[in-house]
N, C-alpha and C. Protein backbone atom coordinates (compact mmCIF):
# COMPACT_ATOMS: atom_id res chain seq x y z
N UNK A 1 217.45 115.43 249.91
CA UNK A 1 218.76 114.79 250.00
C UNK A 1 219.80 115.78 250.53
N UNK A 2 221.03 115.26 251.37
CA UNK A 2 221.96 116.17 252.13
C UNK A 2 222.39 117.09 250.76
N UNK A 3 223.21 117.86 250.83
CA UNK A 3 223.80 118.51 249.64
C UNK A 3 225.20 118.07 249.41
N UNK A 4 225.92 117.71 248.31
CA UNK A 4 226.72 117.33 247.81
C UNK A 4 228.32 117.45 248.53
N UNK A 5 229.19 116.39 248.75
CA UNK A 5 230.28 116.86 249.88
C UNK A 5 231.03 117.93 248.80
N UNK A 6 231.65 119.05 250.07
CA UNK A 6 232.76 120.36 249.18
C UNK A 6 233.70 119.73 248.11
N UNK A 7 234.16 120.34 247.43
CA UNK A 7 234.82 119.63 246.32
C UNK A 7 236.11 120.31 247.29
N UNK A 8 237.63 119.11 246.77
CA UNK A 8 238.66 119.30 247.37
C UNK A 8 239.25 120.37 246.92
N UNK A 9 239.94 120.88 247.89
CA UNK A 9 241.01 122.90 247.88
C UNK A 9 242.39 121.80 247.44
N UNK A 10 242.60 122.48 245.91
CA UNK A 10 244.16 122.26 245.53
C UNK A 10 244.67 123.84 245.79
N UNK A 11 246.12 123.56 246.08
CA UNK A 11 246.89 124.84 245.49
C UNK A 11 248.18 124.68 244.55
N UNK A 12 247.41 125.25 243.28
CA UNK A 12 247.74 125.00 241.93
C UNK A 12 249.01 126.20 242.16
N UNK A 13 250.63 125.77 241.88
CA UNK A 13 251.39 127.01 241.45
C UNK A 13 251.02 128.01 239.97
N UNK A 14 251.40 129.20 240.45
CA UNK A 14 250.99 129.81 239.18
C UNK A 14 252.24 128.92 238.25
N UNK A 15 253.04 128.76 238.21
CA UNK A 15 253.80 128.19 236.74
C UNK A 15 253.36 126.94 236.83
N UNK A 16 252.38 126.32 236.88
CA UNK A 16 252.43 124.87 236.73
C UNK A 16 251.66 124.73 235.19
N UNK A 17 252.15 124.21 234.45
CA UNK A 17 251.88 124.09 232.91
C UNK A 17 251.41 122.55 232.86
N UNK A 18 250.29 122.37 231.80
CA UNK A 18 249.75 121.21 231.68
C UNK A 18 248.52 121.46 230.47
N UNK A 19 248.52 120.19 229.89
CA UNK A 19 247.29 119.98 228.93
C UNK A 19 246.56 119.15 229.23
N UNK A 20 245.22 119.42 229.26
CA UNK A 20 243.81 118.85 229.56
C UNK A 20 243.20 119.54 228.66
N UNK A 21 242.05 118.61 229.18
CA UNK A 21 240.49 118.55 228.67
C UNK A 21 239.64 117.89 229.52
N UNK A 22 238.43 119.47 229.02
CA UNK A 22 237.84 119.35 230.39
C UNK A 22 235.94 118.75 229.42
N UNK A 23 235.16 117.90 230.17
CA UNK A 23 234.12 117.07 229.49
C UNK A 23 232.91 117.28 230.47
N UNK A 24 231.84 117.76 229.90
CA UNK A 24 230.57 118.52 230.60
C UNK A 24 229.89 117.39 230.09
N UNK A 25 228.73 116.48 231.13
CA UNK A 25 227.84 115.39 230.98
C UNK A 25 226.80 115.82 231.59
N UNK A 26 225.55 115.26 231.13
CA UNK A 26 224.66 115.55 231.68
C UNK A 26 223.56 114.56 231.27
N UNK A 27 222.52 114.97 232.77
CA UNK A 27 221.65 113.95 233.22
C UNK A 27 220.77 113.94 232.34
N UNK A 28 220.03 112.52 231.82
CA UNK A 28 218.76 113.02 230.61
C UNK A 28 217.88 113.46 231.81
N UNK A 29 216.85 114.22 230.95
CA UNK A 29 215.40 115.23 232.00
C UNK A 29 215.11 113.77 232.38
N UNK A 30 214.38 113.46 233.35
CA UNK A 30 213.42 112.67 234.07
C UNK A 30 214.46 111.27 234.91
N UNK A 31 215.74 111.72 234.62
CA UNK A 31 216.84 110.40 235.05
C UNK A 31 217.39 110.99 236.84
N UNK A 32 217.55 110.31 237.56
CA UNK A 32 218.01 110.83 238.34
C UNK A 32 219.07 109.25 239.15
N UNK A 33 219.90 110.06 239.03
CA UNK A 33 221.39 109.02 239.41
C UNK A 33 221.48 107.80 240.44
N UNK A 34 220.83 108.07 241.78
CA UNK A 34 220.84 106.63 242.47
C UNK A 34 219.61 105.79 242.30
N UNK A 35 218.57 106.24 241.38
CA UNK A 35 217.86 105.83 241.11
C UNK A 35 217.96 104.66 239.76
N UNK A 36 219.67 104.71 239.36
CA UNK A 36 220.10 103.65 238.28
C UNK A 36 220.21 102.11 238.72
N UNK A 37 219.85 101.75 237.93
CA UNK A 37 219.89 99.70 238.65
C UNK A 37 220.68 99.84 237.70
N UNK A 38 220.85 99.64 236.45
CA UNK A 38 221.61 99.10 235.50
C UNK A 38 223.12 98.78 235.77
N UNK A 39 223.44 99.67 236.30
CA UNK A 39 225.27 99.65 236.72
C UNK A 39 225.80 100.86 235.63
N UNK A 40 224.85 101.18 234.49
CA UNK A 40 225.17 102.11 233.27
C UNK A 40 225.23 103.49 233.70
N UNK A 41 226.72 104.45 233.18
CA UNK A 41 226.29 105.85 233.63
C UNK A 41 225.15 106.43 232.95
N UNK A 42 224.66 107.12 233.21
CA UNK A 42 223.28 107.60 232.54
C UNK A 42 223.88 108.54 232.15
N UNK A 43 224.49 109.77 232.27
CA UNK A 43 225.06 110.96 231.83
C UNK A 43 225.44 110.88 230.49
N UNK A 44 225.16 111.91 229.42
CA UNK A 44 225.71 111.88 228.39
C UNK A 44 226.44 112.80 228.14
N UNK A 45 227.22 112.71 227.18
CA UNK A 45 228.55 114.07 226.82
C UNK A 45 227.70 115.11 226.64
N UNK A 46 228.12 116.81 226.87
CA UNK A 46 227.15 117.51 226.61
C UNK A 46 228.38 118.50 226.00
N UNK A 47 229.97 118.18 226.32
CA UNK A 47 230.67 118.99 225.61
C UNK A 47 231.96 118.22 226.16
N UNK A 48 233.00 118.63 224.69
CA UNK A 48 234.24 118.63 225.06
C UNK A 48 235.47 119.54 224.58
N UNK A 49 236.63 119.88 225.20
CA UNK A 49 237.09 120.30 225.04
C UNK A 49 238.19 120.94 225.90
N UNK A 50 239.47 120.97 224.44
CA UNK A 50 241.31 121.06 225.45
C UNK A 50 241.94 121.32 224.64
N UNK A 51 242.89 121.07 225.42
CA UNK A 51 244.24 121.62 224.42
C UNK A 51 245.22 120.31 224.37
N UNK A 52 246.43 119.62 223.31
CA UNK A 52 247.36 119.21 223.94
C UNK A 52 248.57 119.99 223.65
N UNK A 53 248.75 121.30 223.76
CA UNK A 53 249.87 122.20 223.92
C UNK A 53 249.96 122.49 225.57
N UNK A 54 250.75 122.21 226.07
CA UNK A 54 250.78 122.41 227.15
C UNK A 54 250.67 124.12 227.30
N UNK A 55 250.70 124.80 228.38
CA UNK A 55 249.89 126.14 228.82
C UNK A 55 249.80 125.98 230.22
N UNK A 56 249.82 127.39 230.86
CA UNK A 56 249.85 127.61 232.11
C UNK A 56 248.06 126.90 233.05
N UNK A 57 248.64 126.01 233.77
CA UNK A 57 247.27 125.74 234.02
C UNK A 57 246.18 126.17 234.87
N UNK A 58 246.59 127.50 235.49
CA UNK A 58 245.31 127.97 236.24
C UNK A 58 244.76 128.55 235.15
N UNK A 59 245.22 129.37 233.98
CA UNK A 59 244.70 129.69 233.39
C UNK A 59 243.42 129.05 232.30
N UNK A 60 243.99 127.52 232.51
CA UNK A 60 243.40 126.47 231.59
C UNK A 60 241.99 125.75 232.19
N UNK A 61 242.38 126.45 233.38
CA UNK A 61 241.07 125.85 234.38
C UNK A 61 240.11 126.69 234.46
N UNK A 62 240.60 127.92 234.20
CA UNK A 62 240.12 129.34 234.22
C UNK A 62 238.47 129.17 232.83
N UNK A 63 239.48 128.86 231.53
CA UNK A 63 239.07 129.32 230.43
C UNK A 63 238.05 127.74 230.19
N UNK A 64 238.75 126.99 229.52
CA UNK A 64 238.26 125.30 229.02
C UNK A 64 236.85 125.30 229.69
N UNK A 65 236.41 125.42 230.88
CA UNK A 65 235.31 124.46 231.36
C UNK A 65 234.12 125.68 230.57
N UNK A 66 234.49 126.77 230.55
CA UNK A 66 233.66 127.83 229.76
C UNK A 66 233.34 127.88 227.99
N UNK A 67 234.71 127.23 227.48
CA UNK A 67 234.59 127.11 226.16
C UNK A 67 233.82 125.90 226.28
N UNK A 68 234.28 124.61 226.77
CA UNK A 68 233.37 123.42 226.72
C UNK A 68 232.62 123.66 226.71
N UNK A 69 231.29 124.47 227.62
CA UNK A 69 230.19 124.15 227.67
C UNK A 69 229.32 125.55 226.41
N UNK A 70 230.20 126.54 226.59
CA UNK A 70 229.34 127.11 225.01
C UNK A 70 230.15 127.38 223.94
N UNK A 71 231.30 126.63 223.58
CA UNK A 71 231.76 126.85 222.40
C UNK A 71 232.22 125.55 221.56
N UNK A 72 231.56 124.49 222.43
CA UNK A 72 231.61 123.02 221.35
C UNK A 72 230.61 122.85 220.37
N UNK A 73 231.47 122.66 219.47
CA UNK A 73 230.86 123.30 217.98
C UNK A 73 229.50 122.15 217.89
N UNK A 74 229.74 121.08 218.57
CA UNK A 74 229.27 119.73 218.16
C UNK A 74 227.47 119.82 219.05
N UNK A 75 226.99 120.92 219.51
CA UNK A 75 226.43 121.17 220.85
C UNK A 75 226.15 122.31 220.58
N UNK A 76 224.89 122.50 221.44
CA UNK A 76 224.25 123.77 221.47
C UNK A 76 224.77 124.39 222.64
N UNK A 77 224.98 126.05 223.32
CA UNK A 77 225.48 126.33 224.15
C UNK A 77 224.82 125.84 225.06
N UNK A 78 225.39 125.63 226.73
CA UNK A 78 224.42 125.19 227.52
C UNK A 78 223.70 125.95 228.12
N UNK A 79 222.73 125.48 228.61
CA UNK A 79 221.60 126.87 228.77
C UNK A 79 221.49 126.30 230.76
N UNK A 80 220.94 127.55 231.21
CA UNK A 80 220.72 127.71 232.31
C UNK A 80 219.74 126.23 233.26
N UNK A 81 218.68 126.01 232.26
CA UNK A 81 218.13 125.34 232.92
C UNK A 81 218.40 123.79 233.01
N UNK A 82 219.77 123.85 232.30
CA UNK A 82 220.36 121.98 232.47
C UNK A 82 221.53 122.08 233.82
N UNK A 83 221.93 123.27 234.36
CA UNK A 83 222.91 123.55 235.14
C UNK A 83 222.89 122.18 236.32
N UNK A 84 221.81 122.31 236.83
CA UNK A 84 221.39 121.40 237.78
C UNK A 84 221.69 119.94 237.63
N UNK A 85 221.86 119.48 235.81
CA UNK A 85 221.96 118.13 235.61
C UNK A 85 223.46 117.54 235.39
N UNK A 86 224.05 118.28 235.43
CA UNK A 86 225.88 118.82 234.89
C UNK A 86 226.55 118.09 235.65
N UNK A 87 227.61 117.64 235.11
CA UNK A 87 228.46 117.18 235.85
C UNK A 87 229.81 117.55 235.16
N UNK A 88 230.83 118.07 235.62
CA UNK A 88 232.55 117.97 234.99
C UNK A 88 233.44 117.30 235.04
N UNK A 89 234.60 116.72 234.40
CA UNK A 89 235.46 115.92 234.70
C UNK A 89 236.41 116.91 234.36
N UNK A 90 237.95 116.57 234.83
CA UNK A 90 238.74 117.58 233.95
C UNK A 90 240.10 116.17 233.84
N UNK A 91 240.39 115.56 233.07
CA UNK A 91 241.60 115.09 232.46
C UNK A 91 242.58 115.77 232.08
N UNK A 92 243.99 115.68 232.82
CA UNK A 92 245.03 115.99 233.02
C UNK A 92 245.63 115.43 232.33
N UNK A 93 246.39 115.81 231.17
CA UNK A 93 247.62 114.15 230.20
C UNK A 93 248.61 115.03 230.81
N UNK A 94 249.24 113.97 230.75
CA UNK A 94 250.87 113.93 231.03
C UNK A 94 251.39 112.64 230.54
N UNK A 95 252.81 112.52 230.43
CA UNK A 95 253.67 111.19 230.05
C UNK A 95 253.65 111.28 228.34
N UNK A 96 253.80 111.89 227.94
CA UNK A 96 253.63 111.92 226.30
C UNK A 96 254.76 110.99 225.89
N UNK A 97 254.50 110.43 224.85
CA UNK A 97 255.95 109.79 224.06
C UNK A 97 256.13 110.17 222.54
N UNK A 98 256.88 109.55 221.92
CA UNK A 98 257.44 110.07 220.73
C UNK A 98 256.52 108.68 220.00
N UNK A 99 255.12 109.12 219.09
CA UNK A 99 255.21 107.48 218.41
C UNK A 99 255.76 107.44 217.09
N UNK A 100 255.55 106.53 216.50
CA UNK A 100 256.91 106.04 215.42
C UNK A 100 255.37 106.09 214.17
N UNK A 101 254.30 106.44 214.41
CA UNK A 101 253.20 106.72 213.35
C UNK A 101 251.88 106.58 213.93
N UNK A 102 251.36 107.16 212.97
CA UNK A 102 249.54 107.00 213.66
C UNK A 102 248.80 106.00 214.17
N UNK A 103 249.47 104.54 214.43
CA UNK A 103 248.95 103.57 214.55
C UNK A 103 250.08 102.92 215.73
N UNK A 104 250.76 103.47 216.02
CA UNK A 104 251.46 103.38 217.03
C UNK A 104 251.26 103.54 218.51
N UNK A 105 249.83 102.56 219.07
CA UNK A 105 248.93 102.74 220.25
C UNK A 105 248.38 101.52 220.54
N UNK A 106 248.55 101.13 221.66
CA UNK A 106 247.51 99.79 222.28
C UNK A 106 246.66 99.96 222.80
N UNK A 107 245.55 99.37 222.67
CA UNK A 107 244.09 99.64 223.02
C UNK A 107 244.13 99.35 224.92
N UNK A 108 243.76 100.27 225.57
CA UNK A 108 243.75 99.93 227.29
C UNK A 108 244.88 100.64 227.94
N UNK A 109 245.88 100.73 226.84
CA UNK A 109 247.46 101.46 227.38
C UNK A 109 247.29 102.84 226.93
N UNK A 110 246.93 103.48 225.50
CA UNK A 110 247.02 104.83 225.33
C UNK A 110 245.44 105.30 225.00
């Protein structure tokens, strides 16, 4: 198969501050992705992890995708030979509001 298109060149300012979390998935052994009929992602969580204190974000891009994948407590570190099955997302929040209590959220909206 061709090899995967380049991933896109941002240029991140150094002061640009932001909270994310960044989420490591991966392929089960013997699954391989266009080979899915179902319409179902096959990938499962293999780590997560962020901050919501906002923080300088090259630095956050720097550090997170490294703690995710060997310091989620929930998970074994990831080991070399799943590298190949990996996939990253990185979620950016922004728009925060003030809520009025813990139950103060609509399902689809927050």
């Amino acid at each position: 198969p061709p090899p995967p298109p380049a991933p896109p060149h941002y240029q991140i300012p150094d002061s640009a501050s932001a909270t994310l979390f960044i989420t490591w998935s991966i392929l089960p052994e013997g699954h391989h992705p266009a080979a899915e009929t179902t319409g179902r992602d096959p990938y499962r969580l293999r780590g997560c992890v962020g901050t919501l204190a906002p923080g300088p974000f090259r630095k956050a891009l720097e550090t997170y995708p490294v703690v995710a994948a060997v310091r989620d407590r929930r998970f074994r570190p990831v080991g070399v030979g799943e590298v190949e099955r990996l996939r990253v997302g990185v979620s950016v929040l922004s728009g925060f509001e003030v809520a009025r209590g813990v139950w103060d959220w609509e399902v689809g909206r927050h």
